[in-house]
Protein backbone atom coordinates (compact mmCIF):
# COMPACT_ATOMS: atom_id res chain seq x y z
CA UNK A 1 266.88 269.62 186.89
CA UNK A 2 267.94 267.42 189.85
CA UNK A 3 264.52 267.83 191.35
CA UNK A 4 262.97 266.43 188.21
CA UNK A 5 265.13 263.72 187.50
CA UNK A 6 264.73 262.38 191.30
CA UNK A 7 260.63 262.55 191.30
CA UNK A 8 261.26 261.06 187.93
CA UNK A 9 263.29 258.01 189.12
CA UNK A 10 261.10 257.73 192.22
CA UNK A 11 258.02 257.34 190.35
CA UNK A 12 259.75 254.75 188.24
CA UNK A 13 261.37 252.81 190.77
CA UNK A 14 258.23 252.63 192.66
CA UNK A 15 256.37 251.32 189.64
CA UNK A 16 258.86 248.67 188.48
CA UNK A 17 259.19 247.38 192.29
CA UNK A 18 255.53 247.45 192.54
CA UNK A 19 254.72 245.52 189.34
CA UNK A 20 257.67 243.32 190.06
CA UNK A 21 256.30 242.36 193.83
CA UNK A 22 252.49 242.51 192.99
CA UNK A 23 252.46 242.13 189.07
CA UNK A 24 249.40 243.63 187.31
CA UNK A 25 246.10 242.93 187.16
CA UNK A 26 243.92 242.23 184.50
CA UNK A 27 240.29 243.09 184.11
CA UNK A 28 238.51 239.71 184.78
CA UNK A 29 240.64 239.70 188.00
CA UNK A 30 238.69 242.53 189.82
CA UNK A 31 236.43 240.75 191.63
CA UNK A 32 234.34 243.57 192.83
CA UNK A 33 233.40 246.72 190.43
CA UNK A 34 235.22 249.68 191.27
CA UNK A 35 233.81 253.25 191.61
CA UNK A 36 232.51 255.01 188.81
CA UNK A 37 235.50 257.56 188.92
CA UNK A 38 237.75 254.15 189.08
CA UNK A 39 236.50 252.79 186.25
CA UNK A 40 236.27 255.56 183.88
CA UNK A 41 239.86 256.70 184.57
CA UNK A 42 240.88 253.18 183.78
CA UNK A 43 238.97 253.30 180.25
CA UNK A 44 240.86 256.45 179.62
CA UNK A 45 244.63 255.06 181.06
CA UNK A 46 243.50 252.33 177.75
CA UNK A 47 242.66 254.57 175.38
CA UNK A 48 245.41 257.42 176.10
CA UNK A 49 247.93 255.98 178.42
CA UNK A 50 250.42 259.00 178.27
CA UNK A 51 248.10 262.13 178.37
CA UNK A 52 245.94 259.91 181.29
CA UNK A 53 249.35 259.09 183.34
CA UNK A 54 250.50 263.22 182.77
CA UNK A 55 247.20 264.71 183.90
CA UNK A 56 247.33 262.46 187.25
CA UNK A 57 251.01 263.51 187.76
CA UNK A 58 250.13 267.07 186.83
CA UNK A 59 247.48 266.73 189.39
CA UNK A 60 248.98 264.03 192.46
CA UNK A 61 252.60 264.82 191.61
CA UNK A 62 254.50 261.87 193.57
CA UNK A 63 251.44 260.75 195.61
CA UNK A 64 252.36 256.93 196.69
CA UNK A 65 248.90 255.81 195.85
CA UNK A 66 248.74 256.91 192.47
CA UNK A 67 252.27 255.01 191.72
CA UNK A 68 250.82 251.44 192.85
CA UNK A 69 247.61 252.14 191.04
CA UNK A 70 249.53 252.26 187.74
CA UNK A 71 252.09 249.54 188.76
CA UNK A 72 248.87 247.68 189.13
CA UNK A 73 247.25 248.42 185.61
CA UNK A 74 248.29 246.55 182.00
CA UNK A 75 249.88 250.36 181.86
CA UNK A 76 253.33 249.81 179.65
CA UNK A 77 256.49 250.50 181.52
CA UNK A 78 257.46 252.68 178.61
CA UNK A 79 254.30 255.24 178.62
CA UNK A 80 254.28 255.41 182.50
CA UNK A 81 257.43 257.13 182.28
CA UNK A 82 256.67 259.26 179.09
CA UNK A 83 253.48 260.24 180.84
CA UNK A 84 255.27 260.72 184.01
CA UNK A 85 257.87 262.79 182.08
CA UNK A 86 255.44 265.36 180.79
CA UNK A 87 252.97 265.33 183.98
CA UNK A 88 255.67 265.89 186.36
CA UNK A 89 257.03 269.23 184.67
CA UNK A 90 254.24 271.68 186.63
CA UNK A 91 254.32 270.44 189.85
CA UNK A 92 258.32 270.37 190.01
CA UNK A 93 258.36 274.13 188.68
CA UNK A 94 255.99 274.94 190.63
CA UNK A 95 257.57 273.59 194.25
CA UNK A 96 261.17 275.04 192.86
CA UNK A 97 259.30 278.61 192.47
CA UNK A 98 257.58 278.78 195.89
CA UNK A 99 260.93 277.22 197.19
CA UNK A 100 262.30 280.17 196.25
CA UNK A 101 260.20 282.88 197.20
CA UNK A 102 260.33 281.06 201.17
CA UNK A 103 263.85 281.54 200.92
CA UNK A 104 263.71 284.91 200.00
CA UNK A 105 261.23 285.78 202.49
CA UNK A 106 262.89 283.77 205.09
CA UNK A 107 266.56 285.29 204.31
CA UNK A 108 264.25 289.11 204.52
CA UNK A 109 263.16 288.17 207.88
CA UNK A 110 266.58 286.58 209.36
């Protein structure tokens, strides 16, 4: 639970300080196009905010780049950390477990 609720405030600390600093961009800023992959994710983060902010975090966890990408986005503060919420579940159960089997197989070997 402690794990959680620290990736959870680090990914939302990170995004408030990064909107606060930067602020977000809009669409007609962007002066170049971005790559396919860019774009399309960005349709999706409009259409489905939460599920599209979960599946990154299920996928990039805590990844640095992925928090100032969405700080950067007309993303609401509000799904970010629903989306974060859900999408951070896996990864976090998933570092606790294989925390746990090292430290078994560390305490075997010592």
């Amino acid at each position: 639970v402690v794990s959680y609720l620290g990736a959870l405030c680090a990914v939302s600390l990170t995004f408030c300080a990064v909107r606060a600093a930067v602020g977000r961009r809009d669409d007609e800023e962007v002066a170049t196009a971005p790559p396919a992959w860019i774009a399309r994710a960005t349709e999706k983060l409009a259409v489905r905010p939460q599920l599209t902010v979960a599946t990154l975090r299920a996928l990039l966890a805590l990844s640095p780049p992925l928090n100032v990408a969405l700080a950067m986005t007309s993303l609401r503060p509000r799904d970010h950390l629903v989306g974060s919420a859900l999408g951070l579940l896996l990864p976090i159960a998933v570092w606790i477990l294989l925390s746990d089997v090292l430290l078994a197989v560390a305490a075997q070997v010592l």
